[in-house]
Protein backbone atom coordinates (compact mmCIF):
# COMPACT_ATOMS: atom_id res chain seq x y z
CA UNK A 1 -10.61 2.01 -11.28
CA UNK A 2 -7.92 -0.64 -12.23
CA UNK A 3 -5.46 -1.64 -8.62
CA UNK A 4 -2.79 -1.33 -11.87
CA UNK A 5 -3.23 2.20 -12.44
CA UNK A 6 -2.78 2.85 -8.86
CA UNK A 7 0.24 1.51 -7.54
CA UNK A 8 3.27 2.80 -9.35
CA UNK A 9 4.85 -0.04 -11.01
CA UNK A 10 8.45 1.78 -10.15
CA UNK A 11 6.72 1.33 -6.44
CA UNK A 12 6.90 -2.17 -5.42
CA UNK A 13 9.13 -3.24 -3.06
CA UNK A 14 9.14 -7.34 -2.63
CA UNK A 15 11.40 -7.09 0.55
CA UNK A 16 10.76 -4.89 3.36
CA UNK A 17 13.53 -3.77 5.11
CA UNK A 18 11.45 -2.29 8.23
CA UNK A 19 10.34 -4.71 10.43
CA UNK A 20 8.33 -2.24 12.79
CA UNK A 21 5.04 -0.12 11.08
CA UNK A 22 6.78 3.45 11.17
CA UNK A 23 10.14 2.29 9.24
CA UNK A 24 7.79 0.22 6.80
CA UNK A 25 5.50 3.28 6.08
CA UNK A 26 8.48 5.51 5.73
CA UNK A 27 9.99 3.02 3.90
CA UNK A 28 7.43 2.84 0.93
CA UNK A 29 7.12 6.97 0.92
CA UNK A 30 10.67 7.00 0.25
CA UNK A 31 10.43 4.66 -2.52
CA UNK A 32 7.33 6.82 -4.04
CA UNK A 33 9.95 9.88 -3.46
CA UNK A 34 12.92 8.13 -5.33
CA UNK A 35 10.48 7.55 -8.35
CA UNK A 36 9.68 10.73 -8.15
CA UNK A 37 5.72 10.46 -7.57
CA UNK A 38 6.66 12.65 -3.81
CA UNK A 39 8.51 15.33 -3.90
CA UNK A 40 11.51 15.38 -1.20
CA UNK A 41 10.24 18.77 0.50
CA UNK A 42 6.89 16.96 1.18
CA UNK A 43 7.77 13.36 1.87
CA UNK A 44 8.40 13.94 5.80
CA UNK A 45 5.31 15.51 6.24
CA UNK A 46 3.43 12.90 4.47
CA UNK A 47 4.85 10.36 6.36
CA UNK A 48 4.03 11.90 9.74
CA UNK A 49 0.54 12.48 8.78
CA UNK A 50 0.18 8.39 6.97
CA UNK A 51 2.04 7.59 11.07
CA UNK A 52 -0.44 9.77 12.93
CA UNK A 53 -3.15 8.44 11.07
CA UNK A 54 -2.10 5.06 11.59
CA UNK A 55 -1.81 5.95 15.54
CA UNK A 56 -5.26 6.89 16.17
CA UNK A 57 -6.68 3.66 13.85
CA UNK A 58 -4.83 1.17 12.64
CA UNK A 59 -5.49 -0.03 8.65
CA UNK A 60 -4.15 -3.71 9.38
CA UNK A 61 -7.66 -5.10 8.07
CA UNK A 62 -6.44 -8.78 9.30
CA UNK A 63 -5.58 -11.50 7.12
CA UNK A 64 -1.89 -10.07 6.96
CA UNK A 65 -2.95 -7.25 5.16
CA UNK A 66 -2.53 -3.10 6.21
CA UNK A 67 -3.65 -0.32 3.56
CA UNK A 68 -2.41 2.74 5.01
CA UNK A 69 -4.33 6.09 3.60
CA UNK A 70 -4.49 9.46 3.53
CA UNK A 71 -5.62 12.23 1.71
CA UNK A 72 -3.29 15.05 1.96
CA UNK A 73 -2.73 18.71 0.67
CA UNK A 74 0.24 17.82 -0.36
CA UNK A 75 -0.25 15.05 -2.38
CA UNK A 76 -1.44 16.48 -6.32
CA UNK A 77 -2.13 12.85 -7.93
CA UNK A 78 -3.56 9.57 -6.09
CA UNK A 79 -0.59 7.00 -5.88
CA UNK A 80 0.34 4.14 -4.32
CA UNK A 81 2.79 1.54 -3.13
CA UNK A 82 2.94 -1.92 -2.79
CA UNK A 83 5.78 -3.70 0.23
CA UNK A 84 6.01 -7.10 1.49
CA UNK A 85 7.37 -8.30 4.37
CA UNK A 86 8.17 -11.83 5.16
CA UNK A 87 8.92 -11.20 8.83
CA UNK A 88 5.82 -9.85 9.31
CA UNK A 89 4.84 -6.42 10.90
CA UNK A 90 2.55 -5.25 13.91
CA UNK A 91 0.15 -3.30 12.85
CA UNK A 92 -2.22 -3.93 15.08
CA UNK A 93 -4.19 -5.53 12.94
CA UNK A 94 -7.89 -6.32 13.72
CA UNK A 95 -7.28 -9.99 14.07
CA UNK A 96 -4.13 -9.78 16.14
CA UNK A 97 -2.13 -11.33 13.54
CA UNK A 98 1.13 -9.73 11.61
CA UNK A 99 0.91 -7.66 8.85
CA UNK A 100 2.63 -9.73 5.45
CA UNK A 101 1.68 -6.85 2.52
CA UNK A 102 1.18 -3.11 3.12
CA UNK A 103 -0.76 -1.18 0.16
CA UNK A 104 0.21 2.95 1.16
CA UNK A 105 -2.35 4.94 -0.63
CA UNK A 106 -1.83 8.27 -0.60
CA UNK A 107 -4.75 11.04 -2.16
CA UNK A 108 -5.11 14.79 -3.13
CA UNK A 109 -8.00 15.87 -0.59
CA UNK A 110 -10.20 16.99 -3.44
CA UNK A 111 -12.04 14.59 -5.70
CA UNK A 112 -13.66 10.66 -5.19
CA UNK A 113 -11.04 8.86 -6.62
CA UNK A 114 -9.20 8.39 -3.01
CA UNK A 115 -13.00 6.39 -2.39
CA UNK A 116 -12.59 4.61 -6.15
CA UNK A 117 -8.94 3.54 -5.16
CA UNK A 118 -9.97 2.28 -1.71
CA UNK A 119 -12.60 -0.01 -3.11
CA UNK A 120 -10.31 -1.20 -6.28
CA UNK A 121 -8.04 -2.18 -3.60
CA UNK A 122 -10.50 -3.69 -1.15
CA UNK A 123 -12.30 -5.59 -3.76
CA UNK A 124 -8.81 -7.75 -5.00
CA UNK A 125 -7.82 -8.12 -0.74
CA UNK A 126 -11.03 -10.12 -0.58
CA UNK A 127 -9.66 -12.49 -2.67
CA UNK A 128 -7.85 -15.22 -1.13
CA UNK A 129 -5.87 -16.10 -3.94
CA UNK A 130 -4.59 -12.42 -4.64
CA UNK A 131 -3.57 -12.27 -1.23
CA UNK A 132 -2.12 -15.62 -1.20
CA UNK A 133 0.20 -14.95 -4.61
CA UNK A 134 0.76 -11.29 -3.49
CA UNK A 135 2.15 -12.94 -0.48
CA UNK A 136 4.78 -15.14 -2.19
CA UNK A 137 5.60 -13.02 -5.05
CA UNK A 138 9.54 -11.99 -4.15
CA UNK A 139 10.01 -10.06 -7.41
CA UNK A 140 8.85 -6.82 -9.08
CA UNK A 141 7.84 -8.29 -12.00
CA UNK A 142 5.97 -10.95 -10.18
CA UNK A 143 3.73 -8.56 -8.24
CA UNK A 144 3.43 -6.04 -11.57
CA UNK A 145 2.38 -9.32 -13.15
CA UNK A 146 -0.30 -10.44 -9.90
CA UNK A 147 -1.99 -6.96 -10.42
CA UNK A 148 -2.28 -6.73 -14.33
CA UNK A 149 -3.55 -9.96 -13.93
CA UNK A 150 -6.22 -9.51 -10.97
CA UNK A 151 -7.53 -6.45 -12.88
CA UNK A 152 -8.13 -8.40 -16.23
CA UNK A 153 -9.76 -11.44 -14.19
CA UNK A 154 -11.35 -10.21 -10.85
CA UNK A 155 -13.22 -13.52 -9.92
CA UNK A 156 -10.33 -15.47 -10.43
């Protein structure tokens, strides 16, 4: 599974507003709601079930990374969305450090490609470089760009 045909490319937001976890999260729901991939009825309840999730483990992975998941009833098609922050968020991460990029993956409870997306996503985070560029990227284009890219050349 191609990172690309995860995130929605309408889903990218290269400025964070939030600068604390819960207004981040929400904050990339309601971008997957405005383009349409969440419907308004169910985006609350997704986002308390990504916060509660995040409340009894956090997904900051370290290196200034969090991937926030969930599979959920609600949720018909596997999506995600892609936020940076230049601030920096807590997310209790496992190294102690700030969170820089947040990847919110959000999965229909049914099926294996919540696992497939996980490790598409996991696989590019190990990647200095990706991280590094994902990191600095401060447009849309640039980060729709970073993930065509890692996808055609993974070792890079």
């Amino acid at each position: 599974m191609k990172i690309a045909d995860v995130i929605s490319s309408k889903a990218i937001i290269p400025r964070l507003e939030g600068v604390k976890r819960d207004d981040a999260i929400k904050e990339l729901i309601a971008i997957l709601e405005k383009t349409g991939k969440l419907s308004a009825e169910n985006s609350a309840e997704i986002a308390k079930a990504v916060i509660k999730r995040e409340n009894e483990a956090s997904t900051g992975i370290g290196k200034g990374v969090a991937v926030p998941h969930i599979r959920h009833k609600l949720v018909k098609k596997i999506v995600a969305a892609i936020g940076i922050s230049s601030r920096g968020i807590d997310f209790s991460a496992l190294d102690k450090q700030p969170v820089y990029t947040i990847i919110l993956l959000l999965s229909p409870v049914d099926g294996d490609q919540h696992l497939q997306a996980m490790e598409s996503i996991f696989e590019h985070l190990q990647n200095d470089n990706f991280r590094k560029f994902l990191r600095q990227s401060e447009t849309v284009d640039q980060i729709k760009e970073l993930l065509v890219e890692a996808d055609q050349n993974p070792s890079w």
